[in-house]
Protein backbone atom coordinates (compact mmCIF):
# COMPACT_ATOMS: atom_id res chain seq x y z
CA UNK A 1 -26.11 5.88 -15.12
CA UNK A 2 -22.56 4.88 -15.66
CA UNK A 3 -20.87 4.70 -18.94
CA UNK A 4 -18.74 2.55 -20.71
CA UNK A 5 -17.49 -1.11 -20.19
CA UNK A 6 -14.34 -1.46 -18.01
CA UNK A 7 -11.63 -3.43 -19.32
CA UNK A 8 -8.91 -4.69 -16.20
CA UNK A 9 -5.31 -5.91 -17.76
CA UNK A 10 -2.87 -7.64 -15.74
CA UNK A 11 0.07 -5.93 -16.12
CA UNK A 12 4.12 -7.23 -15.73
CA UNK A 13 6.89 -5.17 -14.13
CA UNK A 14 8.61 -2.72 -16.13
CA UNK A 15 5.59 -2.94 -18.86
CA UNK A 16 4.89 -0.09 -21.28
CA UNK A 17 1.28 1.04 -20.91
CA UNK A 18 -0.12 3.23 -23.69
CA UNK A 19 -2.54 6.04 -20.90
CA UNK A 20 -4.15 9.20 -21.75
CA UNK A 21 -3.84 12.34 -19.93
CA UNK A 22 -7.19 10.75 -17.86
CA UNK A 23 -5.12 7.94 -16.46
CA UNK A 24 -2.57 8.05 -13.23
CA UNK A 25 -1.22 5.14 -11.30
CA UNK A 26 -0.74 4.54 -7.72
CA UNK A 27 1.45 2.61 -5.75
CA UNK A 28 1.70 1.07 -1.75
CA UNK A 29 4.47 -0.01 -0.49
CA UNK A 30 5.44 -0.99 3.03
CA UNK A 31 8.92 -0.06 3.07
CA UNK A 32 10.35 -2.42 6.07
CA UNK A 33 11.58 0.40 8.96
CA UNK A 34 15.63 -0.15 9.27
CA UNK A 35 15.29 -0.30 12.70
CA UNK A 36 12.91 -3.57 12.51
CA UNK A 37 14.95 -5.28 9.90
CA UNK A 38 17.49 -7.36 12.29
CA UNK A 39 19.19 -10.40 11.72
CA UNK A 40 17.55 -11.86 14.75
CA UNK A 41 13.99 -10.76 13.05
CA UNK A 42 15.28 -11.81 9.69
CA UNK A 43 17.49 -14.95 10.14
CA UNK A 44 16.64 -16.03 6.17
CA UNK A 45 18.15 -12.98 5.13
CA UNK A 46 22.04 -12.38 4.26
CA UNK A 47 23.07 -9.66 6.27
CA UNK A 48 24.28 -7.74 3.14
CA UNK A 49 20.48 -7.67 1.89
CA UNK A 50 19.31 -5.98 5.26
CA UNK A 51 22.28 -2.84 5.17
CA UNK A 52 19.91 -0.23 5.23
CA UNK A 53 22.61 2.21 2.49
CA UNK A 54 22.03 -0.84 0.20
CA UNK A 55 18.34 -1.74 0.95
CA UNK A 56 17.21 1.92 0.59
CA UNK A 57 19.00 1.57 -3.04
CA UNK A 58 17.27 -1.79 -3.92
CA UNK A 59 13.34 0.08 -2.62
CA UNK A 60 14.47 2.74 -5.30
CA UNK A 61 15.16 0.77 -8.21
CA UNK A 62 12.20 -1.34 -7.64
CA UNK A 63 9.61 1.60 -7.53
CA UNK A 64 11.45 3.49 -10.37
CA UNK A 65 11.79 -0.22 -12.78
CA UNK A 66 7.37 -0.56 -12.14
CA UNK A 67 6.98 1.16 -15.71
CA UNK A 68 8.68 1.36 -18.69
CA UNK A 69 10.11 4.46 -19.70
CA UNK A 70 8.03 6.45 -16.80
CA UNK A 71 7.14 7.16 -12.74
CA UNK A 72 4.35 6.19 -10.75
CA UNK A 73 1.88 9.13 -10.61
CA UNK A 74 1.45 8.69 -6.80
CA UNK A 75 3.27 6.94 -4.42
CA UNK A 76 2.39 5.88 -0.37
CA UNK A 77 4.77 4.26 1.65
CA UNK A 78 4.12 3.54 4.93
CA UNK A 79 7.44 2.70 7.85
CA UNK A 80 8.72 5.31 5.86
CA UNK A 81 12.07 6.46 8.16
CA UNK A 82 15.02 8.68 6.44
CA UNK A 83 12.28 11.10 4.90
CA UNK A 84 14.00 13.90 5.18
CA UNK A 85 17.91 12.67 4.90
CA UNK A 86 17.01 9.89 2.15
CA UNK A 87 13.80 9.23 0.38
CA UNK A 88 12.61 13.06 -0.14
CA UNK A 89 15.63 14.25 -2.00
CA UNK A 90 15.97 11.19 -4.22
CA UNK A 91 12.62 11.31 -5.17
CA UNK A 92 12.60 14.69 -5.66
CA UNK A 93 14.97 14.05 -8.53
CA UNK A 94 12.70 12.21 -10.03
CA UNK A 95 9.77 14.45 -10.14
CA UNK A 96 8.15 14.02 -7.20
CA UNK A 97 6.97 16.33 -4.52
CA UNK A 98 5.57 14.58 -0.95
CA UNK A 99 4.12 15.15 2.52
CA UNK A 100 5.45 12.97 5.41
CA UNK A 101 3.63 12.24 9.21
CA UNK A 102 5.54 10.50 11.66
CA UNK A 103 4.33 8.30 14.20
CA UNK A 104 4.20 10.81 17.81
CA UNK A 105 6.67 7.48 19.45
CA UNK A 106 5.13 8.01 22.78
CA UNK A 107 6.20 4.44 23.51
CA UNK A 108 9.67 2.51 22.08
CA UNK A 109 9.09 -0.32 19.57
CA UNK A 110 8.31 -3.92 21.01
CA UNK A 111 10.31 -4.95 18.40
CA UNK A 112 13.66 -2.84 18.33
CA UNK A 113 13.26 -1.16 21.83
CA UNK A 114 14.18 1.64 19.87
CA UNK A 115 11.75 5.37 19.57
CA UNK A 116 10.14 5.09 16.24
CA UNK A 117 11.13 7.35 13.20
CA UNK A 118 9.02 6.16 10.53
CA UNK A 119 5.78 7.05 9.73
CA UNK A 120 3.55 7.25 6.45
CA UNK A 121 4.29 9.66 3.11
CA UNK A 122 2.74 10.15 0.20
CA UNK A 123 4.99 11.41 -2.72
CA UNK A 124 3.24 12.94 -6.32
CA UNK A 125 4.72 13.80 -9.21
CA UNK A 126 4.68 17.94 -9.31
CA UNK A 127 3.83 17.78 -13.35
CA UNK A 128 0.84 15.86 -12.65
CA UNK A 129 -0.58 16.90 -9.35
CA UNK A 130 -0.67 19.97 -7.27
CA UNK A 131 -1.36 19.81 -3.46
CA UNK A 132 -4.12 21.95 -2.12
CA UNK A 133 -4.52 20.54 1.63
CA UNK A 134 -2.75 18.13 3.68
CA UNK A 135 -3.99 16.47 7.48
CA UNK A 136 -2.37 13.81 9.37
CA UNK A 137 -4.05 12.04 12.07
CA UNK A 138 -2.73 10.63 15.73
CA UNK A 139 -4.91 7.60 16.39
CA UNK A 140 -6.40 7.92 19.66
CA UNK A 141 -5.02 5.05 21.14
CA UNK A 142 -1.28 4.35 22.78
CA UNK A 143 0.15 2.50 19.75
CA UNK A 144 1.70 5.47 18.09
CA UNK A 145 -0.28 5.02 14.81
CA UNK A 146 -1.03 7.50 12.34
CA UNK A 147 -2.57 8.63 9.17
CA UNK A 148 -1.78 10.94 6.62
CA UNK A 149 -4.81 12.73 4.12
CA UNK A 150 -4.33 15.11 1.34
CA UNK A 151 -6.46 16.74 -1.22
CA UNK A 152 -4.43 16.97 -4.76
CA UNK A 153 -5.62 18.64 -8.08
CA UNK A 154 -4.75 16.73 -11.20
CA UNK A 155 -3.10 18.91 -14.14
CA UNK A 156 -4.04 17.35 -16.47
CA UNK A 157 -7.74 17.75 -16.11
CA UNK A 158 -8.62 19.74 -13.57
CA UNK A 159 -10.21 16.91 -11.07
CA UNK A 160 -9.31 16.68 -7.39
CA UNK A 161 -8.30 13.30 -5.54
CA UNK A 162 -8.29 12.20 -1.75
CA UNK A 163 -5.25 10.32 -0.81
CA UNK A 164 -4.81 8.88 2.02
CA UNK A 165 -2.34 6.33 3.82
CA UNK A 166 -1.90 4.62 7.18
CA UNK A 167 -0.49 1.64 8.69
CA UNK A 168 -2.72 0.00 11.22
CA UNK A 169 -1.96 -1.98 14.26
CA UNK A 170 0.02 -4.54 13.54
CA UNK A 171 -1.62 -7.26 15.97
CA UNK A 172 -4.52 -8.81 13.69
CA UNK A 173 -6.19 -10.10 16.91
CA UNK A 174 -7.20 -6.69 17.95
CA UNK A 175 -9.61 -6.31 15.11
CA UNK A 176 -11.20 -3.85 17.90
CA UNK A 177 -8.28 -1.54 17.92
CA UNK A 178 -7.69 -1.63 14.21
CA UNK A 179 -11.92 -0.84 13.69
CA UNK A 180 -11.39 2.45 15.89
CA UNK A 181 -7.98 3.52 14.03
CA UNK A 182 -9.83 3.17 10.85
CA UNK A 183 -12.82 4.52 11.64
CA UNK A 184 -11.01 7.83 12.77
CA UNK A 185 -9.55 7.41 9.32
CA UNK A 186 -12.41 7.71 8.00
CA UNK A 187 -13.68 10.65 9.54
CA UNK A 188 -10.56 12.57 8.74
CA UNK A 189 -11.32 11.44 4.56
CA UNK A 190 -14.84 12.68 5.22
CA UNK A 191 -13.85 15.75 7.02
CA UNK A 192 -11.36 16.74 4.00
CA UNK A 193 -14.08 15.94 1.64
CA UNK A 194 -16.15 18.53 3.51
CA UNK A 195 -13.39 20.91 3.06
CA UNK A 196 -13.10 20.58 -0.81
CA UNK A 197 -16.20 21.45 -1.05
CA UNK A 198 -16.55 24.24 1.30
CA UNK A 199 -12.93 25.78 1.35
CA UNK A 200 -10.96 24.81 -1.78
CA UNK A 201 -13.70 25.56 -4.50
CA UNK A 202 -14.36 21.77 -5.45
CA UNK A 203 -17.91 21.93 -7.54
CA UNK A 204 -20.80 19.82 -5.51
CA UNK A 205 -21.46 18.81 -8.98
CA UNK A 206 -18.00 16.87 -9.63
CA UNK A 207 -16.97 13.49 -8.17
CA UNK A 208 -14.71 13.35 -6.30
CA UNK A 209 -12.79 10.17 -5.92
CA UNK A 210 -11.12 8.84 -2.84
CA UNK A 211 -8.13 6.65 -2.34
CA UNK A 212 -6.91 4.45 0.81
CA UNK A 213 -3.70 3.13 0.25
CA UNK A 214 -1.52 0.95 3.12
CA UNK A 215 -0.87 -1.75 6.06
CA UNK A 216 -4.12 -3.16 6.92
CA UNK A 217 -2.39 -5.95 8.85
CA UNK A 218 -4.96 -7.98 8.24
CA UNK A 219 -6.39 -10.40 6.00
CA UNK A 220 -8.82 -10.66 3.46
CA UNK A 221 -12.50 -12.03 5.12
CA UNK A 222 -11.62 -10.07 8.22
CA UNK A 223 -13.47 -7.23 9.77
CA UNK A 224 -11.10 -4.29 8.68
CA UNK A 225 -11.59 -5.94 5.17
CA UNK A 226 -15.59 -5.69 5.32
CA UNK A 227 -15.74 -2.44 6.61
CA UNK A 228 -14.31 -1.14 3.73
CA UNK A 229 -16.03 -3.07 1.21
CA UNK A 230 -19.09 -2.54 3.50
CA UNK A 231 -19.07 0.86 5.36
CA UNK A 232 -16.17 3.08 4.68
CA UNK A 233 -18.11 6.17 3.58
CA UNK A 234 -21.11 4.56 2.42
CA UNK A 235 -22.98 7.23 3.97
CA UNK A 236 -22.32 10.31 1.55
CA UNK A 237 -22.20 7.33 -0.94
CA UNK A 238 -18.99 6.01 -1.38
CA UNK A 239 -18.44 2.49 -2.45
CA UNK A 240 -14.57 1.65 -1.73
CA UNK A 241 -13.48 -1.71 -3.93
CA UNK A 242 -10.04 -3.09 -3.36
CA UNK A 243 -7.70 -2.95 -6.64
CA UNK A 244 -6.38 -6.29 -6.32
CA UNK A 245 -9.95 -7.39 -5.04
CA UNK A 246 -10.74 -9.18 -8.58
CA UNK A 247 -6.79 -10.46 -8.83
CA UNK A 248 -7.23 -14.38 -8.86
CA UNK A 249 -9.66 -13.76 -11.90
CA UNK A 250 -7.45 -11.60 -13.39
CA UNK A 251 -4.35 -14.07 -13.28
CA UNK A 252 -6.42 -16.94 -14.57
CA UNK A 253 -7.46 -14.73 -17.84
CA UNK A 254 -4.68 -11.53 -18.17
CA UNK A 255 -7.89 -9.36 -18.59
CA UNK A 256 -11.36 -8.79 -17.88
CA UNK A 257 -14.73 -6.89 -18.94
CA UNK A 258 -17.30 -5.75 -16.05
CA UNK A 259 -20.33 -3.60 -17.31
CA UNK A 260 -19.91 -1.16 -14.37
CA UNK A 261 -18.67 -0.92 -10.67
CA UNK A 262 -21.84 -2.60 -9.75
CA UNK A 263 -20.73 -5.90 -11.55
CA UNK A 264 -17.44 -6.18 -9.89
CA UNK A 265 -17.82 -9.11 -7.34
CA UNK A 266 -17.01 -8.13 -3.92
CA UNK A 267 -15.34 -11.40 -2.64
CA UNK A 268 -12.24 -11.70 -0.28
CA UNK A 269 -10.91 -15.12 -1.76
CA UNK A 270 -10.75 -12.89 -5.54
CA UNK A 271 -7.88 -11.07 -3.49
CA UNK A 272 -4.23 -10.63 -4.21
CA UNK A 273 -2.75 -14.15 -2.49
CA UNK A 274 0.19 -12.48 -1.12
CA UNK A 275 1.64 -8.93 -0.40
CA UNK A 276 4.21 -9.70 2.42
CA UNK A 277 6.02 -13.11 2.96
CA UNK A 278 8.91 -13.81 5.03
CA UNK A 279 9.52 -17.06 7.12
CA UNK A 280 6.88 -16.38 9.24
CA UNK A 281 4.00 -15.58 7.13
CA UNK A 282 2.76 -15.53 3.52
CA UNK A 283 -0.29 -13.23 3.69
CA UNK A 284 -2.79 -10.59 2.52
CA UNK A 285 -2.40 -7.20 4.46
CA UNK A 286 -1.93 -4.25 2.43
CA UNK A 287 -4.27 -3.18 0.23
CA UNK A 288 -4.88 -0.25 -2.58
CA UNK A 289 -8.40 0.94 -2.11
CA UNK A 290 -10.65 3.22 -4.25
CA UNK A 291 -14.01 4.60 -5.08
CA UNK A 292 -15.51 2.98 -7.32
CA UNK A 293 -18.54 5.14 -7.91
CA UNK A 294 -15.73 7.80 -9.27
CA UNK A 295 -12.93 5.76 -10.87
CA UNK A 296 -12.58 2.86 -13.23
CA UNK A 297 -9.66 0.90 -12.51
CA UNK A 298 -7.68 -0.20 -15.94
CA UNK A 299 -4.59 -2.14 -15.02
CA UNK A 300 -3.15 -3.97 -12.18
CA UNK A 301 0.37 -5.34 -11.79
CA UNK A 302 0.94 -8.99 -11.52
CA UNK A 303 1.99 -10.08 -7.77
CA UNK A 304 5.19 -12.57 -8.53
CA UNK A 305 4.74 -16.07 -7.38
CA UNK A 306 5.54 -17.02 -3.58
CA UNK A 307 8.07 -19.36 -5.16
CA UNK A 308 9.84 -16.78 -6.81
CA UNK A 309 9.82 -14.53 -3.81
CA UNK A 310 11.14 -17.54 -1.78
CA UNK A 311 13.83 -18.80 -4.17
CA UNK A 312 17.14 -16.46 -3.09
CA UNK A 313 18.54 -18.58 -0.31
CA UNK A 314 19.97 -17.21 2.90
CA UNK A 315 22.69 -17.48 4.69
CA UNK A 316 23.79 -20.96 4.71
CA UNK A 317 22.59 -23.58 7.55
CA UNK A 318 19.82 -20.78 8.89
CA UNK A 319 17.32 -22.79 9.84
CA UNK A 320 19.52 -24.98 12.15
CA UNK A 321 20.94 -21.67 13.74
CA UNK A 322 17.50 -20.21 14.60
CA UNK A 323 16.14 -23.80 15.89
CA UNK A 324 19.51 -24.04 18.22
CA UNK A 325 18.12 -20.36 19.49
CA UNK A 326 14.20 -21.42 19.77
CA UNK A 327 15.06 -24.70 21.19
CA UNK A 328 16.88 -22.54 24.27
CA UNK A 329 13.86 -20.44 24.72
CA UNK A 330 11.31 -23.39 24.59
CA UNK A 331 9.54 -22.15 21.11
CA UNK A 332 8.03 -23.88 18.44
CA UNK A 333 11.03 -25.22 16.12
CA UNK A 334 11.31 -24.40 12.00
CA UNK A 335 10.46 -27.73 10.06
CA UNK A 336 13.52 -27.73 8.01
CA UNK A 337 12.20 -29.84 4.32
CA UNK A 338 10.12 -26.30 4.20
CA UNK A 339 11.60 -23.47 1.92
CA UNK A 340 11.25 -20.68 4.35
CA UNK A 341 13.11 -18.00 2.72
CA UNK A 342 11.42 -14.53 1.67
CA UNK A 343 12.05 -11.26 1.26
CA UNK A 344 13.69 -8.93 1.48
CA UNK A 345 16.63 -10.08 -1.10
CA UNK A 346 18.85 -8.78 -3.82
CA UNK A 347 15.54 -7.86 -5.27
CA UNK A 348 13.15 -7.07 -3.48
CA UNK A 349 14.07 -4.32 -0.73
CA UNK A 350 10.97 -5.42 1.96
CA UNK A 351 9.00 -8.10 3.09
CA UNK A 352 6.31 -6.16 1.47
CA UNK A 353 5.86 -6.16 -2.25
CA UNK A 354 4.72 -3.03 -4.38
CA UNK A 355 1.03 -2.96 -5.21
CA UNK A 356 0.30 -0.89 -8.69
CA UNK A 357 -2.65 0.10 -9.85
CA UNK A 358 -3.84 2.56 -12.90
CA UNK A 359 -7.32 4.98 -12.54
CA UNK A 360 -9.07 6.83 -14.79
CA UNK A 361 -12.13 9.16 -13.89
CA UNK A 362 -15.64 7.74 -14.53
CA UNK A 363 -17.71 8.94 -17.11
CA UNK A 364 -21.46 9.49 -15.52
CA UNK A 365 -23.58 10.31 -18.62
CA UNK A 366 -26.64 12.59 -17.34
């Protein structure tokens, strides 16, 4: 029997939030590979705002300005490139320690034509969480995906966490190919799980809570969205909810009371409406997922509106430049009385946006 009500607040950016030593928070962010963020891929975007030196600079401010007067617990970005040059000594500075898998690159990027040096990394701060097992996964397929799994002790109470992040196919079509990716996923969460218990001392007793943080590419009310909700390790028990899964009830009342996990509605159109919008798309695809049978979820940050993310205008007479170059090739033309800008802009250093979200063990009275 579960204890407790659960209370959800809606929180802003760069909010104070009064936790205990039970709470941690967890971000996903899709940092935008530099090799994928062209002028010719982002024509609403002044080429000042793609420099990777400067857009690097903008993805730090923006993860460091989440909370007041604090860091994020734990962190997953996924087209994570400059680990090792960039993002693992500046975070380091601010507390953090982090594993990083690359994608194997078998095969240059559609996109760039370039070989791929990004992959997925999850960064924890060291006075919070100590690491006790790391895997990465190759999916078994030729699109040079990956995922990354590790097994962290919190020290602040002595629990263990599953982390894990990935970044599946990108073509939402291929539901088929993102199923299989996702699936071995899962059996590299349930094989570490295995491994707590049997090799790093984790009592059979405790819970021990999982967490699936990254790209989906894919929308809420599609397959790879019911398979989690649905399947992802229901069978030792697991019941993973999506963070932002209750957001549009959230934003109509700042907070919210459920009884237990069991009251928390699984519906897709609750989701958050946006985590990525740029002039092609304004969509759904990465998600923050836990278990809800181990943690209660306490705060969520608020998603800013698509108008606001669409309000920094590019470079001037855009739309006319990129219809001159799609009327040559024979493609579908940009209706110009739209507002088709996006991100990334002064602000905002992708065409993702941060998702935030604050855990605290559950209480299971005996």
């Amino acid at each position: 029997e579960y204890g407790g009500e659960m209370e959800i607040q809606l929180i802003e950016e760069n909010t104070e939030i009064k936790l205990t030593d039970e709470h941690f928070s967890v971000v996903e962010l899709n940092l935008l590979v530099s090799t994928l963020a062209t002028q010719s891929h982002f024509p609403y975007c002044k080429p000042e705002v793609l420099e990777w030196k400067r857009r690097r600079q903008t993805l730090l401010k923006q993860i460091s300005s989440l909370i007041k007067g604090t860091f994020p617990d734990l962190l997953s970005f996924v087209e994570l490139d400059d680990y090792w040059t960039f993002f693992q000594k500046e975070f380091s500075k601010m507390g953090y320690e982090s594993v990083f898998v690359k994608r194997p690159s078998l095969h240059t990027s559609s996109w760039s034509g370039k070989i791929k040096e990004d992959g997925c990394g999850i960064f924890y701060q060291k006075s919070a969480f100590e690491l006790i097992s790391e895997s990465s996964i190759n999916y078994s397929d030729i699109h040079d995906r990956v995922g990354l799994i590790l097994l962290l002790k919190n020290k602040r109470n002595s629990t263990h966490v599953i982390v894990a992040s990935t970044h599946l196919y990108w073509n939402s079509k291929f539901t088929d190919i993102q199923l299989t990716e996702l699936k071995e996923l899962e059996e590299g969460v349930l094989r570490m799980k295995k491994r707590a218990y049997d090799n790093f001392g984790v009592p059979r007793t405790s819970t021990l809570p999982i967490l699936v943080l990254g790209d989906f590419n894919n929308v809420p009310g599609s397959p790879i969205y019911a398979y989690m909700t649905d399947c992802f390790g229901q069978n030792v028990g697991t019941q993973m909810r999506s963070a932002y899964g209750i957001y549009k009830l959230l934003e109509n009342s700042k907070k919210i009371s459920f009884i237990d996990s069991e009251s928390i509605p699984v519906n897709p159109e609750f989701e958050a409406p946006h985590t990525t919008v740029n002039y092609r798309r304004c969509q759904t695809i990465d998600y923050c997922w836990y278990s809800a049978e181990c943690l209660v979820l306490t705060h969520v940050l608020k998603i800013p509106s698509e108008e606001d993310l669409r309000k920094e205008d590019g470079p001037e007479g855009w739309i006319e430049k990129e219809n001159d170059r799609r009327d040559k090739e024979g493609s579908q033309l940009l209706n110009p009385k739209i507002n088709l800008n996006g991100i990334p802009n002064s602000t905002f250093g992708s065409d993702h946006i941060p998702l935030m979200a604050v855990f605290k063990p559950r209480i299971v009275f005996h």
